[in-house]
Protein backbone atom coordinates (compact mmCIF):
# COMPACT_ATOMS: atom_id res chain seq x y z
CA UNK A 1 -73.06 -46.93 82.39
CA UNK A 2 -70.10 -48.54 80.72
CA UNK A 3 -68.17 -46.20 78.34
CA UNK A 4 -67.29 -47.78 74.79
CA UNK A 5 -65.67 -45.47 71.87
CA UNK A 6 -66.08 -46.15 68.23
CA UNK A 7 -64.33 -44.30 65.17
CA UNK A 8 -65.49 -44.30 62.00
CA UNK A 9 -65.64 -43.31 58.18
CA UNK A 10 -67.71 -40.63 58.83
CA UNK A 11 -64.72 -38.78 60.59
CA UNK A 12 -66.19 -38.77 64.11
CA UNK A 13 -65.61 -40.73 67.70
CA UNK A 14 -69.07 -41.56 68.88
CA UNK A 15 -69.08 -42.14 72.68
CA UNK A 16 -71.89 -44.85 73.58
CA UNK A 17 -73.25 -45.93 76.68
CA UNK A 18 -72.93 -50.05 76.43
CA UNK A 19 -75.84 -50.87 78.60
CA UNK A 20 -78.11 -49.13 76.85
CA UNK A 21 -76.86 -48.81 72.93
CA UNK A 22 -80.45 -48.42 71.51
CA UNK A 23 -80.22 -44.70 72.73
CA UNK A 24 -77.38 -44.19 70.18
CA UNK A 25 -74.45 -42.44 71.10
CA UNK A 26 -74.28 -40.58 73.75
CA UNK A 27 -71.52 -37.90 72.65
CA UNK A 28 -69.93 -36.87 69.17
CA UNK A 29 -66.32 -36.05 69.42
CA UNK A 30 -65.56 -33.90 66.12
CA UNK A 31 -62.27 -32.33 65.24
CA UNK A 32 -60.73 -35.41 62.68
CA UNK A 33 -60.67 -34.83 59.10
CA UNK A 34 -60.72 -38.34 58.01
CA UNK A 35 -61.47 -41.65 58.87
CA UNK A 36 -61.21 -42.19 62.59
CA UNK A 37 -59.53 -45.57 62.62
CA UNK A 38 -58.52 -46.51 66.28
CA UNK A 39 -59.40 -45.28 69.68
CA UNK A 40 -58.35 -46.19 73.00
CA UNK A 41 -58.96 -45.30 76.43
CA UNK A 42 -56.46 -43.87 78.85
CA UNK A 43 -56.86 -46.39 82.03
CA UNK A 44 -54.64 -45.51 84.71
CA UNK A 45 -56.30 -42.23 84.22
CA UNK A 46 -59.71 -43.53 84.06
CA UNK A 47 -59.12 -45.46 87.27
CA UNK A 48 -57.99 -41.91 89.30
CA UNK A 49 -61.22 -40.65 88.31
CA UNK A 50 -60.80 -38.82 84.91
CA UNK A 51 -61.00 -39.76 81.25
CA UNK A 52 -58.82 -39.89 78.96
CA UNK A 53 -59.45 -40.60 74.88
CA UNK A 54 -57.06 -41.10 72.41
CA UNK A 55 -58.17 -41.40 68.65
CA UNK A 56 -56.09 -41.48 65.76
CA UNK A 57 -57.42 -41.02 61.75
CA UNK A 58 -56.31 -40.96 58.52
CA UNK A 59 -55.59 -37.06 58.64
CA UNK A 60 -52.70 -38.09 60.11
CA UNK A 61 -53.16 -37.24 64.00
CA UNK A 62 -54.04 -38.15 67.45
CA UNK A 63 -55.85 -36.63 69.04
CA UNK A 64 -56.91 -36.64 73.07
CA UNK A 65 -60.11 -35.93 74.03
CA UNK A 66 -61.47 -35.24 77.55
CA UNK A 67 -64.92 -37.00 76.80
CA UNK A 68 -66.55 -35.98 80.42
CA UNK A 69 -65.60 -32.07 79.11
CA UNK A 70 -68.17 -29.86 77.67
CA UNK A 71 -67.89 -30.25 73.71
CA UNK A 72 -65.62 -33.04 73.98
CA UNK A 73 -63.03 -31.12 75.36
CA UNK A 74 -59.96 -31.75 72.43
CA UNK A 75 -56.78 -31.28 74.79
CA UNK A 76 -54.17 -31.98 72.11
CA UNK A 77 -53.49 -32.68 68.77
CA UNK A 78 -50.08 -34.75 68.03
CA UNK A 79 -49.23 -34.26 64.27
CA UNK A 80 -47.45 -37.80 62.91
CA UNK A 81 -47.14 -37.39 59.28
CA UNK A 82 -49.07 -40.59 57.78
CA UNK A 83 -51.97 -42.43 59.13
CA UNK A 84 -52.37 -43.11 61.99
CA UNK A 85 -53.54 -47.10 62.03
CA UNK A 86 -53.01 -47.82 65.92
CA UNK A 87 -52.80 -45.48 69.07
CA UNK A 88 -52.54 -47.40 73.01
CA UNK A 89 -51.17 -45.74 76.52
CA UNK A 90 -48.34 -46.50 78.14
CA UNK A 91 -48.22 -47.54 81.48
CA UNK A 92 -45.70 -44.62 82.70
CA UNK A 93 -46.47 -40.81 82.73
């Protein structure tokens, strides 16, 4: 299916599958603790065949999630000192 992320005020990143959203989501991502407020996609690395998440909160992180991973697979947490209102990728590595 087509992968869509949400954040939220109830802390988490729900994974859904888009074609068929009356299942609910399809994966929980927990580690935030407050509001998620942005999430985005990593698509040059989607495109090579992985998955990439990035999600940032008012806890004042990012972090990047390997959604396809067992658990959600956190890889890294990026402490920025204030909310975090917008997170995107870059196009270079």
């Amino acid at each position: 299916g087509v992968a869509l992320a949400s954040g939220g005020a109830d802390w988490e990143v729900n994974m859904w599958d888009v074609e068929r959203p009356e299942l609910g989501p399809t994966k929980r991502l927990s580690g935030h603790s407050y509001a998620v407020r942005c999430v985005a996609f990593d698509k040059a690395y989607y495109w090579g065949g992985g998955m990439l998440l990035a999600s940032g909160a008012d806890d004042e992180t990012v972090r990047v999630w390997d959604p396809r991973a067992k658990g959600g697979g956190k890889v890294k947490t990026l402490q920025c000192g204030s909310p975090v209102l917008c997170c995107c990728w870059g196009a270079g590595r």
